[in-house]
N, C-alpha and C. Protein backbone atom coordinates (compact mmCIF):
# COMPACT_ATOMS: atom_id res chain seq x y z
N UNK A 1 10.49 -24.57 23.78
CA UNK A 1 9.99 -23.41 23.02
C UNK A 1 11.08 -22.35 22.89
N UNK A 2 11.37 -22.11 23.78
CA UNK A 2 12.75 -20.69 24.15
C UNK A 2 14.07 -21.69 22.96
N UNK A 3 14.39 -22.74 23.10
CA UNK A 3 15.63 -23.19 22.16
C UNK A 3 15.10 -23.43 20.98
N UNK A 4 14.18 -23.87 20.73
CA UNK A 4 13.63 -23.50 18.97
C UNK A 4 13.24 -22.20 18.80
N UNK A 5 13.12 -21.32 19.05
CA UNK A 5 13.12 -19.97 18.81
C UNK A 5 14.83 -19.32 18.67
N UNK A 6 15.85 -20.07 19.46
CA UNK A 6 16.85 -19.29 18.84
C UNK A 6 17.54 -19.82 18.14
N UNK A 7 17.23 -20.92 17.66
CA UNK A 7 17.62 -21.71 16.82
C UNK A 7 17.26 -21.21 15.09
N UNK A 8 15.82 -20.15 14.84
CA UNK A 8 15.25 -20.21 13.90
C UNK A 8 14.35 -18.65 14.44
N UNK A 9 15.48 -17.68 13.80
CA UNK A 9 14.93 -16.20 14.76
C UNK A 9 13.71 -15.75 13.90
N UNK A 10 13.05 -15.03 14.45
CA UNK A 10 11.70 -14.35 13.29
C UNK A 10 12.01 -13.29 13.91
N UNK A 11 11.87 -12.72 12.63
CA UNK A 11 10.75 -11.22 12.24
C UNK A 11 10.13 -10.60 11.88
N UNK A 12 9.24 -9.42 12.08
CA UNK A 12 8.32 -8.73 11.76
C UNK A 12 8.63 -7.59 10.74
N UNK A 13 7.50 -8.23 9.73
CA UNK A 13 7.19 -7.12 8.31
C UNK A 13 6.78 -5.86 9.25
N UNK A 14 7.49 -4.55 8.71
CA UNK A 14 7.26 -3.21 9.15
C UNK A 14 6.36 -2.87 8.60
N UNK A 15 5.85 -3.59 7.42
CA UNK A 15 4.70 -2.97 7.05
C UNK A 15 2.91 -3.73 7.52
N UNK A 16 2.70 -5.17 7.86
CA UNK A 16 1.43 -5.48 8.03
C UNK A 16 1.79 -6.17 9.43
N UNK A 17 3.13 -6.50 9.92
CA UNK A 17 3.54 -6.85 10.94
C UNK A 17 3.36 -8.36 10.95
N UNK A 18 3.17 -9.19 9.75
CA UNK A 18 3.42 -10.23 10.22
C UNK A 18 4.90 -11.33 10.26
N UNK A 19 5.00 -12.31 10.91
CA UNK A 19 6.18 -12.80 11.52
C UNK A 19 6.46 -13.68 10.42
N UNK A 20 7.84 -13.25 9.85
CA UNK A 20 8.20 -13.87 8.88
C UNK A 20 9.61 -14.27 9.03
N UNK A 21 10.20 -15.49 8.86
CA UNK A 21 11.66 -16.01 9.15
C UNK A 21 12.60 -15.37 8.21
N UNK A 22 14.05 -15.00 8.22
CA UNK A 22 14.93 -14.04 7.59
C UNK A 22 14.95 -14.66 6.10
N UNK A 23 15.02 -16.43 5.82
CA UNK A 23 15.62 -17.22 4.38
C UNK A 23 14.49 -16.79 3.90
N UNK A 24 13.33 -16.76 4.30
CA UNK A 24 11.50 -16.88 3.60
C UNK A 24 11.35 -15.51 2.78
N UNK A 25 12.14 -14.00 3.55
CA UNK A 25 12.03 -13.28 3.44
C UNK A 25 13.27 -12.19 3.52
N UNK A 26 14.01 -12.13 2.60
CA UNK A 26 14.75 -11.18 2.30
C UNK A 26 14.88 -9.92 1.91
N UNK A 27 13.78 -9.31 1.84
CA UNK A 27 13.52 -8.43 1.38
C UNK A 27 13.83 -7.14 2.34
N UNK A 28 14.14 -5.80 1.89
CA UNK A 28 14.40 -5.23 3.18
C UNK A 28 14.02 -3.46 2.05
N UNK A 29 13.39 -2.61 2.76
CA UNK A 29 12.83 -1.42 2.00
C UNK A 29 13.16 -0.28 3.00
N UNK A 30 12.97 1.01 2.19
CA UNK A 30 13.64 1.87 3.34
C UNK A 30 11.96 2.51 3.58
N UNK A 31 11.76 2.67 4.95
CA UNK A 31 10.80 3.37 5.43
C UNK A 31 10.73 4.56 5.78
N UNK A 32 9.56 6.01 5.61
CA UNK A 32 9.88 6.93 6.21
C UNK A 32 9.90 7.18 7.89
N UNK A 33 11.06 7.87 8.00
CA UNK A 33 11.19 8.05 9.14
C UNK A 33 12.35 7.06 10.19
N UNK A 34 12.85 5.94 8.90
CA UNK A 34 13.71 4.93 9.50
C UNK A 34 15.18 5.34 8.92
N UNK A 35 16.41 5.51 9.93
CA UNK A 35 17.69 5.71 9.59
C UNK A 35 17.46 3.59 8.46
N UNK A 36 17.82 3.10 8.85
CA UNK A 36 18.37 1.86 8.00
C UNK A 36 16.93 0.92 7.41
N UNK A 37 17.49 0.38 6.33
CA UNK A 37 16.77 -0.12 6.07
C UNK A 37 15.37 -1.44 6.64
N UNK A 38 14.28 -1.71 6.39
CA UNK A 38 13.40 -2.21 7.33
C UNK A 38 12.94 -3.28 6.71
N UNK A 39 12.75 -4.82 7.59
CA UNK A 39 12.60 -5.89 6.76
C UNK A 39 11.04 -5.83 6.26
N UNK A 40 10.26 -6.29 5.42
CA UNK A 40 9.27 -6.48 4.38
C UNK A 40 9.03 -7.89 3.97
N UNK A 41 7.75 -8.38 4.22
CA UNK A 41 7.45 -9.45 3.77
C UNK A 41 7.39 -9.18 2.00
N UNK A 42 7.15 -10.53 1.45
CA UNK A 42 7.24 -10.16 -0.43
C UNK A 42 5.90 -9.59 -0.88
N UNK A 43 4.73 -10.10 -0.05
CA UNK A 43 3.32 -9.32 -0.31
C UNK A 43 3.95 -8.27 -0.39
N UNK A 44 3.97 -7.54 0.66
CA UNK A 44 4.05 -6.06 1.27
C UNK A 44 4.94 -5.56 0.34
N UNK A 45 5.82 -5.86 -0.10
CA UNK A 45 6.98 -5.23 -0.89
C UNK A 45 6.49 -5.42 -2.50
N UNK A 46 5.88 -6.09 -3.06
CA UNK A 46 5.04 -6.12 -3.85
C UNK A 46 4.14 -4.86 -4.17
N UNK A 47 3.73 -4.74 -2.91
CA UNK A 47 2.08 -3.32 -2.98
C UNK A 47 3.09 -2.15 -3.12
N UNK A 48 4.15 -2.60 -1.75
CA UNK A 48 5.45 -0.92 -1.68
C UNK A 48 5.77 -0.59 -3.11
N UNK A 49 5.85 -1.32 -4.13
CA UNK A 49 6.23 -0.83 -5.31
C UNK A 49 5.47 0.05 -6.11
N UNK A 50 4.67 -0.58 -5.97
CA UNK A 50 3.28 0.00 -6.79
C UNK A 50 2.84 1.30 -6.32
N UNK A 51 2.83 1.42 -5.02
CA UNK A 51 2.31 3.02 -4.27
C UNK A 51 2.69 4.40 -4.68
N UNK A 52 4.04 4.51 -5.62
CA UNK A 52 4.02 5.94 -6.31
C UNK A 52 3.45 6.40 -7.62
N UNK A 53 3.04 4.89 -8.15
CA UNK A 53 2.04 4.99 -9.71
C UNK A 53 0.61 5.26 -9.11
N UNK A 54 0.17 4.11 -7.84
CA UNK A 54 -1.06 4.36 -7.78
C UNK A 54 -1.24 5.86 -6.78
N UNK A 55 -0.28 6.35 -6.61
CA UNK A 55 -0.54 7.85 -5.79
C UNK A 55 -1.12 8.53 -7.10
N UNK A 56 -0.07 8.17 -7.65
CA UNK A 56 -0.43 9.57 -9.11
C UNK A 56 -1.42 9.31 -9.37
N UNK A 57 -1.94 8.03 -10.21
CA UNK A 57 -3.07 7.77 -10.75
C UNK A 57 -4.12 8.38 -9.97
N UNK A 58 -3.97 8.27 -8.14
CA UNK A 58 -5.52 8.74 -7.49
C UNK A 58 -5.37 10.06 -7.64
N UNK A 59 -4.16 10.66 -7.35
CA UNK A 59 -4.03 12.36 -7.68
C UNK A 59 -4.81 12.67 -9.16
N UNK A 60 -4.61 11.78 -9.97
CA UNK A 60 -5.00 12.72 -11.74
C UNK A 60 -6.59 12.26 -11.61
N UNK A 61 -7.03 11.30 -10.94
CA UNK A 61 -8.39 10.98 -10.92
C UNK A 61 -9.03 11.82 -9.60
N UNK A 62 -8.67 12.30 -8.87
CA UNK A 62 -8.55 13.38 -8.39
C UNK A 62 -9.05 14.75 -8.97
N UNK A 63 -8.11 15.06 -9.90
CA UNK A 63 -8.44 16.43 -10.18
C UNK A 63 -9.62 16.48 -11.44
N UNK A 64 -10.11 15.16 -11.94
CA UNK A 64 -10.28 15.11 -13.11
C UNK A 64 -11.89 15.16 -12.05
N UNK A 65 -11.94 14.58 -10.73
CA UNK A 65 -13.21 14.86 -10.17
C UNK A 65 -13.58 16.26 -9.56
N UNK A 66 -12.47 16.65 -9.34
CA UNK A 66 -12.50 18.15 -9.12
C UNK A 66 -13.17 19.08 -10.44
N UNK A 67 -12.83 18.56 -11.40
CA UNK A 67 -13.39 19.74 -12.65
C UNK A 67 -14.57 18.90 -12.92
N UNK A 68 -14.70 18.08 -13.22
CA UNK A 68 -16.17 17.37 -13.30
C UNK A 68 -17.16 18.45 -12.09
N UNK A 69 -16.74 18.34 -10.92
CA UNK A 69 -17.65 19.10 -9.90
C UNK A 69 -17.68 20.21 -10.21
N UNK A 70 -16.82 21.23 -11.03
CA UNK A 70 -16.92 22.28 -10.74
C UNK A 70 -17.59 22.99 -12.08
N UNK A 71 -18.10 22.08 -12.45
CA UNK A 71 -19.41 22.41 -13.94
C UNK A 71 -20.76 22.05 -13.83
N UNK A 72 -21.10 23.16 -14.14
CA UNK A 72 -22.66 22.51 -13.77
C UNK A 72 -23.45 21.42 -14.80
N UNK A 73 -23.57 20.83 -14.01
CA UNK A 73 -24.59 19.60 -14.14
C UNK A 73 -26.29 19.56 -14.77
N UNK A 74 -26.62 19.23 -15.37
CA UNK A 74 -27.99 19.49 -15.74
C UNK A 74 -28.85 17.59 -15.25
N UNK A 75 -30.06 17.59 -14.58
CA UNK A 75 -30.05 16.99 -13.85
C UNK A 75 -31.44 16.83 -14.55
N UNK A 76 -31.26 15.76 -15.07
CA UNK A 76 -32.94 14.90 -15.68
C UNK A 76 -33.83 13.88 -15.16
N UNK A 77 -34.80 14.49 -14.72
CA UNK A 77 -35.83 13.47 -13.86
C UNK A 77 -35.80 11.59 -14.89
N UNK A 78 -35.77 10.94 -14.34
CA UNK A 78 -36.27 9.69 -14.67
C UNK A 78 -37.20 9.43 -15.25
N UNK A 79 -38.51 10.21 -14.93
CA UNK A 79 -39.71 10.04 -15.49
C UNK A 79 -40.07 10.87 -17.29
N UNK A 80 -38.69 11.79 -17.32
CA UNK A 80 -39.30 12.31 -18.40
C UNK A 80 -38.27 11.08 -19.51
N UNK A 81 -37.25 10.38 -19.40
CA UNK A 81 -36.73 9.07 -19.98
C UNK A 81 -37.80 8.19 -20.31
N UNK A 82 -38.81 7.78 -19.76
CA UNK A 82 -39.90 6.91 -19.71
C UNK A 82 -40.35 7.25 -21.49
């Protein structure tokens, strides 16, 4: 076990932590709070891309629920629909 392990090193995605071998996974992203760069499975680096569109997007859907709330509402019983 100990000589096939250094034969064939793994490591861990910084982001979901799972154990991924260096050829499988090349990928490497900079994290906050990390001086050098940090290895990333291709899922994970996949979603990492996407996370500053879908920030915005929840921010503008966000505010767009913020002004929705901040109008009043007129609120119709069910029964008078009938």
């Amino acid at each position: 076990l100990l000589g096939r392990r250094r034969l064939r090193l793994r490591h861990h995605c910084r982001i979901c932590g799972r154990c991924i071998c260096g050829p499988c996974s090349p990928n490497m992203i900079a994290m906050p709070g990390a001086v050098a760069l940090q290895r990333a499975c291709t899922p994970c680096l996949a979603i990492a891309h996407k996370a500053p569109v879908l920030k915005s997007r929840l921010s503008q859907l966000g505010a767009k629920l913020v002004s929705l709330s901040s109008h009043s509402v007129a609120i119709i019983p069910l029964e008078s629909l009938e």
